[in-house]
C-alpha atoms as a PDB file:
ATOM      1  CA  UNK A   1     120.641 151.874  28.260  1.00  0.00           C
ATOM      2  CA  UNK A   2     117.161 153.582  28.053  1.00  0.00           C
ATOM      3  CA  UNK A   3     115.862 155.598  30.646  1.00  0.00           C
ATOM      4  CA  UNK A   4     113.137 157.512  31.820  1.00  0.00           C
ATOM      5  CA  UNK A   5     111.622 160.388  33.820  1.00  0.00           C
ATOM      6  CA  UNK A   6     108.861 161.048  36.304  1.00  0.00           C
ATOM      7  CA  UNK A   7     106.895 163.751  36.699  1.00  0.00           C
ATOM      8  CA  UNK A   8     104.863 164.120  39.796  1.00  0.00           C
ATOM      9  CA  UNK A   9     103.327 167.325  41.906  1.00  0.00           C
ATOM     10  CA  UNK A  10     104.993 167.129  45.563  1.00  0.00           C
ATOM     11  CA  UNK A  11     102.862 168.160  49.039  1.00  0.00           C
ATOM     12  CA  UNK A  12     103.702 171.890  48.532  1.00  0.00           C
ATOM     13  CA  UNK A  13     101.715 171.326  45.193  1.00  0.00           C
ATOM     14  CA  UNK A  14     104.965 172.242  43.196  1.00  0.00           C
ATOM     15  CA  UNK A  15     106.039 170.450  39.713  1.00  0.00           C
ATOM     16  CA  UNK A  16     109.396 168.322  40.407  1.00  0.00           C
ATOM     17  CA  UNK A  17     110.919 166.183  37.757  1.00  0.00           C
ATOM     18  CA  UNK A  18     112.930 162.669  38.406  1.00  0.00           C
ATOM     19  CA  UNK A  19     115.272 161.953  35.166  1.00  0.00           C
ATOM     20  CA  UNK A  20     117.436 159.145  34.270  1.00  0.00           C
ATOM     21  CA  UNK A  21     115.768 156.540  35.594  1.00  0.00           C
ATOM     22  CA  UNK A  22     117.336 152.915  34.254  1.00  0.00           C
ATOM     23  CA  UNK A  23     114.752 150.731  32.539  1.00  0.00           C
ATOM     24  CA  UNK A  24     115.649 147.285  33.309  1.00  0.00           C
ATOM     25  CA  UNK A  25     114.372 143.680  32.029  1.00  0.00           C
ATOM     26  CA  UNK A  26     112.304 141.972  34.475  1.00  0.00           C
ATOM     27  CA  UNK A  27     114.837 139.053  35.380  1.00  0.00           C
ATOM     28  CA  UNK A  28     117.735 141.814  35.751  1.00  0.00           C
ATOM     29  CA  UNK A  29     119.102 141.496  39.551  1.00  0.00           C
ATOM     30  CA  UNK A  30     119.067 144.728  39.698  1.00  0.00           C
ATOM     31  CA  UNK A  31     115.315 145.601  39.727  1.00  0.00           C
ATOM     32  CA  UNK A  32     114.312 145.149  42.745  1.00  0.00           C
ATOM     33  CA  UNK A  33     117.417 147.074  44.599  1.00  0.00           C
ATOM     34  CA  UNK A  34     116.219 150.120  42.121  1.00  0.00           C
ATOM     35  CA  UNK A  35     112.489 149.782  42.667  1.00  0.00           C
ATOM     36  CA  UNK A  36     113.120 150.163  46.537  1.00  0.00           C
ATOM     37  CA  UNK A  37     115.886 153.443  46.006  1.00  0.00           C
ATOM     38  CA  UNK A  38     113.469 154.885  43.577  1.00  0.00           C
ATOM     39  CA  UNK A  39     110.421 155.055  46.542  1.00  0.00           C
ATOM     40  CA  UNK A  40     112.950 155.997  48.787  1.00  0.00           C
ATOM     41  CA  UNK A  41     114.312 159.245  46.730  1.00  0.00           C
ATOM     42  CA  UNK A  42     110.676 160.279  45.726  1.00  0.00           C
ATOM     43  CA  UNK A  43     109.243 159.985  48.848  1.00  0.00           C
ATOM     44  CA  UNK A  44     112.212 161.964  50.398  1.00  0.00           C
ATOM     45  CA  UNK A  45     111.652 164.648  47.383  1.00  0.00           C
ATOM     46  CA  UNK A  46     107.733 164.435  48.139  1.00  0.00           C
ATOM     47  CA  UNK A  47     108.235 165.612  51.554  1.00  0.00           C
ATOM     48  CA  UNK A  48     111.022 168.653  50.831  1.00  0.00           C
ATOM     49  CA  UNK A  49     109.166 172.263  51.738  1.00  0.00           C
ATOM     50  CA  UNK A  50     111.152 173.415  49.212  1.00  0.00           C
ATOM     51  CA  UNK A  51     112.147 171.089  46.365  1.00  0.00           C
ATOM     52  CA  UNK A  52     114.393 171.726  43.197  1.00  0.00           C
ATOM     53  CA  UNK A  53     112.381 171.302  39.797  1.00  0.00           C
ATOM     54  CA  UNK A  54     114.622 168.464  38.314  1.00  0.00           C
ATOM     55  CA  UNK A  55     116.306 165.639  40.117  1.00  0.00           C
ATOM     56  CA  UNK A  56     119.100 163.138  38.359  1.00  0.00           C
ATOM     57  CA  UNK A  57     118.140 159.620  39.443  1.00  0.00           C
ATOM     58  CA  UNK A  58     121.558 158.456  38.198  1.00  0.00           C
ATOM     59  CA  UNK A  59     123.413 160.979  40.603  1.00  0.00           C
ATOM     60  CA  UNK A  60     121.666 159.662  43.381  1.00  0.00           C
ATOM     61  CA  UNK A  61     122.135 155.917  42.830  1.00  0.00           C
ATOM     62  CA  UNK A  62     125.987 157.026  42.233  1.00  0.00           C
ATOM     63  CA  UNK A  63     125.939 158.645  45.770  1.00  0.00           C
ATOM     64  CA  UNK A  64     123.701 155.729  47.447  1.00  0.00           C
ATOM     65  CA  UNK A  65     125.562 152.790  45.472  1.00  0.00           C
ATOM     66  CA  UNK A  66     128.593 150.844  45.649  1.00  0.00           C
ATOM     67  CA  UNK A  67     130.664 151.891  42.718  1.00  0.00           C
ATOM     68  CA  UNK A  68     131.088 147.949  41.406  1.00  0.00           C
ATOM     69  CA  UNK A  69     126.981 147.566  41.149  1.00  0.00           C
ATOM     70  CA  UNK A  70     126.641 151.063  40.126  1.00  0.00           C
ATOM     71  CA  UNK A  71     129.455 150.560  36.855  1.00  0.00           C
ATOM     72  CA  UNK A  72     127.335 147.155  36.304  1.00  0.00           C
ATOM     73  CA  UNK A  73     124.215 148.902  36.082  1.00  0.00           C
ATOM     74  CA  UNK A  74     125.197 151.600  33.977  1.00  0.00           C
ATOM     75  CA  UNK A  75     127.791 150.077  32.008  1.00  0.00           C
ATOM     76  CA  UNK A  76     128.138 151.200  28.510  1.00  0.00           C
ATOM     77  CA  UNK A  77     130.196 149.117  25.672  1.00  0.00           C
ATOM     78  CA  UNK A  78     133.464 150.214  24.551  1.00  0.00           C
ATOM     79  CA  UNK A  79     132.801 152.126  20.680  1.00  0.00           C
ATOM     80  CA  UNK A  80     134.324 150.597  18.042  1.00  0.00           C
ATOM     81  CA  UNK A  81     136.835 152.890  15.788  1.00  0.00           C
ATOM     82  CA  UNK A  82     135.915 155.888  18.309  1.00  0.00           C
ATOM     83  CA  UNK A  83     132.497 156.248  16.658  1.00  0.00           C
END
């Protein structure tokens, strides 16, 4: 699955840092559900007085998530000859 980060300056004027964020093909269900968390968590971040410098997208959609969408979403295939 490929990913990416954010970087964004929050109120305080501070750098912060959003990684693993799922890049998804426009008719994946999915999309929309992670459009709406991903607002939700920066604007949360955006608002902290005192924010960490890196944030793990993934660990928040495993906290916010049901574990059956979650396992969907980030599903990875089973390696062949443990490669």
């Amino acid at each position: 699955m490929l990913t990416k980060s954010l970087e964004f300056k929050n109120a305080v004027g501070q750098k912060v840092k959003v990684t693993e964020i799922p890049v998804l093909a426009q008719d994946s269900t999915y999309k929309f559900m992670i459009q709406v968390r991903l607002q939700a968590f920066i604007s949360t971040i955006y608002r902290e007085k005192k924010p960490q410098k890196c944030y793990s997208f993934r660990e928040y959609l495993k906290k916010v998530m049901k574990w059956p969408d979650y396992e969907q979403l980030f599903k990875v295939g089973e390696l062949k000859n443990n490669a």
